[in-house]
C-alpha atoms as a PDB file:
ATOM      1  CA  UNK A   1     171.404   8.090  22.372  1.00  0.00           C
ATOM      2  CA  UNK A   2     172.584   8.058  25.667  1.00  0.00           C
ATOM      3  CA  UNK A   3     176.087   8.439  26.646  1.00  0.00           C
ATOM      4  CA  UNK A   4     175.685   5.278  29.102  1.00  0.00           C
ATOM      5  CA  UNK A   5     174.480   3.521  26.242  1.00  0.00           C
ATOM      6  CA  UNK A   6     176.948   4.452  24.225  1.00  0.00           C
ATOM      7  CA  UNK A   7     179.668   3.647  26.833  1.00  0.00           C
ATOM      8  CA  UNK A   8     178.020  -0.208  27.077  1.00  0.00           C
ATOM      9  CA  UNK A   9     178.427  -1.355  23.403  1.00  0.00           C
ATOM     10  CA  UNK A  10     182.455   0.655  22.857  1.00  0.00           C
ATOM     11  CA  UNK A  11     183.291  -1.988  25.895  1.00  0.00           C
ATOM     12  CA  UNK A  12     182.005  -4.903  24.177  1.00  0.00           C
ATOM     13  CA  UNK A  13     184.559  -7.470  22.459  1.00  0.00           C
ATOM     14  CA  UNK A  14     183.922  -9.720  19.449  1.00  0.00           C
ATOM     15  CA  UNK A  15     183.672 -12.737  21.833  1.00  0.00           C
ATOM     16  CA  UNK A  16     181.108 -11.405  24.308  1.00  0.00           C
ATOM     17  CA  UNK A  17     178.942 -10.227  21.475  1.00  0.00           C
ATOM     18  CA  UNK A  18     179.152 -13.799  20.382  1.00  0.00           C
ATOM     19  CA  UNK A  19     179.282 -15.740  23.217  1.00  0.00           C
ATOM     20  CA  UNK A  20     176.448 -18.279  23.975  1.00  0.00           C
ATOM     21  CA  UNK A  21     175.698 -18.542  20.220  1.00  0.00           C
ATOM     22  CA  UNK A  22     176.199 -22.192  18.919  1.00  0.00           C
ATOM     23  CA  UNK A  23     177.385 -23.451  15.755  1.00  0.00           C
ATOM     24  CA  UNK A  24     174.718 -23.911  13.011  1.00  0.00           C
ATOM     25  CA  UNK A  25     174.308 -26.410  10.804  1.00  0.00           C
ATOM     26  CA  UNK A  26     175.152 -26.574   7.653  1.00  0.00           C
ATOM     27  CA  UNK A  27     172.081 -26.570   5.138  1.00  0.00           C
ATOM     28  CA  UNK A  28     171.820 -29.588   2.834  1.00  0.00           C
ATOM     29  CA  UNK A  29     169.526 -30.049   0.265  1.00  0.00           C
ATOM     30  CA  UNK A  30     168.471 -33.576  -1.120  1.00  0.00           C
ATOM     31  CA  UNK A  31     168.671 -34.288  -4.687  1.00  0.00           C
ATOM     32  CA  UNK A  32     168.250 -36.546  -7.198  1.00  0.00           C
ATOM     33  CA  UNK A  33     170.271 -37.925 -10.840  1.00  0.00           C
ATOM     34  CA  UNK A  34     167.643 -38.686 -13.387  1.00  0.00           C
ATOM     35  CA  UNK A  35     170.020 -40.689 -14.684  1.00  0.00           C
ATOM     36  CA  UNK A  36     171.402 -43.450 -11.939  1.00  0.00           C
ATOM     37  CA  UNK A  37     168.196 -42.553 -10.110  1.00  0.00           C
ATOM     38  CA  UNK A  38     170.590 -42.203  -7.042  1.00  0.00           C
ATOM     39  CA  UNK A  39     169.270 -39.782  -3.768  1.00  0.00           C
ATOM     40  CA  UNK A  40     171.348 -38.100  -1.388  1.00  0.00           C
ATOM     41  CA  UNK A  41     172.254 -34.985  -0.152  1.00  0.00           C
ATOM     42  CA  UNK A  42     174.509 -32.023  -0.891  1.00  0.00           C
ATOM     43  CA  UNK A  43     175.750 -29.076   0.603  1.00  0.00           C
ATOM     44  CA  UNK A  44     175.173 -25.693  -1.013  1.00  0.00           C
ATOM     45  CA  UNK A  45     178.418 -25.299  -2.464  1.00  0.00           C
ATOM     46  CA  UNK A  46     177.794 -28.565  -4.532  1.00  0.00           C
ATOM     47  CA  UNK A  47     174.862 -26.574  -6.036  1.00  0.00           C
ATOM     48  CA  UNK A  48     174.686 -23.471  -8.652  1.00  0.00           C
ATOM     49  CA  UNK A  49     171.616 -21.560  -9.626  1.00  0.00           C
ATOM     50  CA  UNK A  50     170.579 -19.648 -12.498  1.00  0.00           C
ATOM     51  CA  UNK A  51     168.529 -17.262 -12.842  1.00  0.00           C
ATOM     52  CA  UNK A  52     167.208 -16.374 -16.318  1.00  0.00           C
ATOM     53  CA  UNK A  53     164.320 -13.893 -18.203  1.00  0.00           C
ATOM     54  CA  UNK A  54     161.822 -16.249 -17.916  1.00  0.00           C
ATOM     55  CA  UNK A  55     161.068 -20.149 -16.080  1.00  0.00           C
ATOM     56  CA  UNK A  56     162.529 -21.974 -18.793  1.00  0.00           C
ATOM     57  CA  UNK A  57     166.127 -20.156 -18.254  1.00  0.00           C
ATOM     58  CA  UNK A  58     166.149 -20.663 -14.625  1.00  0.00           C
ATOM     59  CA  UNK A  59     167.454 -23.583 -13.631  1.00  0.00           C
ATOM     60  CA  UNK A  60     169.830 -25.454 -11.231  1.00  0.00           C
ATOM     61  CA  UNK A  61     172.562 -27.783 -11.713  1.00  0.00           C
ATOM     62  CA  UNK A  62     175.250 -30.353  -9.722  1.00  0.00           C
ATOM     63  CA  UNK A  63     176.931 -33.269 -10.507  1.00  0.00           C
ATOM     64  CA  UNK A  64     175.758 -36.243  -9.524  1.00  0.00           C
ATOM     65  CA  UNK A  65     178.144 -37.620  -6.227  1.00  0.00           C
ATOM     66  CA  UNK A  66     177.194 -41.246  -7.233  1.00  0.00           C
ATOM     67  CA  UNK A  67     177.613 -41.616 -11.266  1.00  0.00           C
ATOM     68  CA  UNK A  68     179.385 -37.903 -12.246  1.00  0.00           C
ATOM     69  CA  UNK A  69     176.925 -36.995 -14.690  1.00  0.00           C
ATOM     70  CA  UNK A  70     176.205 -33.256 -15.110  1.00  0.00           C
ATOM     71  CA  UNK A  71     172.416 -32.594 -13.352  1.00  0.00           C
ATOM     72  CA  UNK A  72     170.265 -29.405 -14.553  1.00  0.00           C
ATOM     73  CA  UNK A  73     166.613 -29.176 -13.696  1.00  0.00           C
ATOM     74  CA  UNK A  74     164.126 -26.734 -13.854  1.00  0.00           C
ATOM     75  CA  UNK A  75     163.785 -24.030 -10.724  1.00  0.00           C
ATOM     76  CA  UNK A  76     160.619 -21.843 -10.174  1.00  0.00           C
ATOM     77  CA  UNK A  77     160.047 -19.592  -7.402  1.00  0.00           C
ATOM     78  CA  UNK A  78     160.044 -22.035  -4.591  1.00  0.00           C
ATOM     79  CA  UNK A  79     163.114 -23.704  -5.220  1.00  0.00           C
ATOM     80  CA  UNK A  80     164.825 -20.736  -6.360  1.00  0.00           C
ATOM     81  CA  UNK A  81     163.953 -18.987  -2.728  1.00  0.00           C
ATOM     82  CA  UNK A  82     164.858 -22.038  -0.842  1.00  0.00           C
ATOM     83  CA  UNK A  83     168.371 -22.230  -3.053  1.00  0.00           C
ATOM     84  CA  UNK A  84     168.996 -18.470  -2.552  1.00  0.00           C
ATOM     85  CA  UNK A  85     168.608 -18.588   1.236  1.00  0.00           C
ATOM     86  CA  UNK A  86     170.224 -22.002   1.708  1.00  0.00           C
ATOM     87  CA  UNK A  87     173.562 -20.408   0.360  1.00  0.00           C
ATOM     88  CA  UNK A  88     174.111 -21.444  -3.268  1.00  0.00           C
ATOM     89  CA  UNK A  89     176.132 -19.550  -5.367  1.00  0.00           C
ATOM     90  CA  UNK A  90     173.685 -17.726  -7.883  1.00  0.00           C
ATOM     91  CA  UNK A  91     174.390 -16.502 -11.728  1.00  0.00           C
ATOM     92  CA  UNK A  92     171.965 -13.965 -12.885  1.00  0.00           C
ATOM     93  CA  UNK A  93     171.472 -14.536 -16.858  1.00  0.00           C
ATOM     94  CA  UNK A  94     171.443 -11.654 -19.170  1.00  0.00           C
ATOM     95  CA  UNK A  95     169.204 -11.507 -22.351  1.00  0.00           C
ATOM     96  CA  UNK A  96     170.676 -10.275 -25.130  1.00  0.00           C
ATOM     97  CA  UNK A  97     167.758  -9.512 -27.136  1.00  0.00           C
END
């Protein structure tokens, strides 16, 4: 590398490295209770996943914003890659066998 290269990025602040970027939006993922048969939407932080052995150990779960019931639903690969890069806290599940 060159030293006027070099030179460019040791004069560069936090803010100019970030300036011109804008905010992003927060992702939100729409849901459903099975059991009020309510919709809406939550923020990843409202969400956990699970990841298990096989399909029927990975799953996903919330609580339900309209009637407070506990929510857990299946997850395959789809969902789990959408919930993964969307920014929801993820358990990995251990077999014991």
């Amino acid at each position: 590398m060159s030293e006027s290269a070099r030179s460019g990025v040791r004069g560069m602040t936090v803010a100019s490295a970030f300036a011109g970027m804008r905010g992003v939006a927060p992702v939100v993922f729409r849901a459903g209770c099975p059991d009020c048969r309510g919709r809406f939407e939550l923020a990843a932080s409202a969400l956990r996943l699970a990841i298990g052995a096989t399909s029927r150990t990975t799953f996903y779960s919330f609580t339900c914003p309209e009637c407070g019931v506990a929510v857990r639903k299946p997850a395959g690969e789809r969902i789990v890659e959408l919930l993964t890069g969307g920014g929801v806290r993820t358990l990995r599940l251990h077999s014991t066998a």
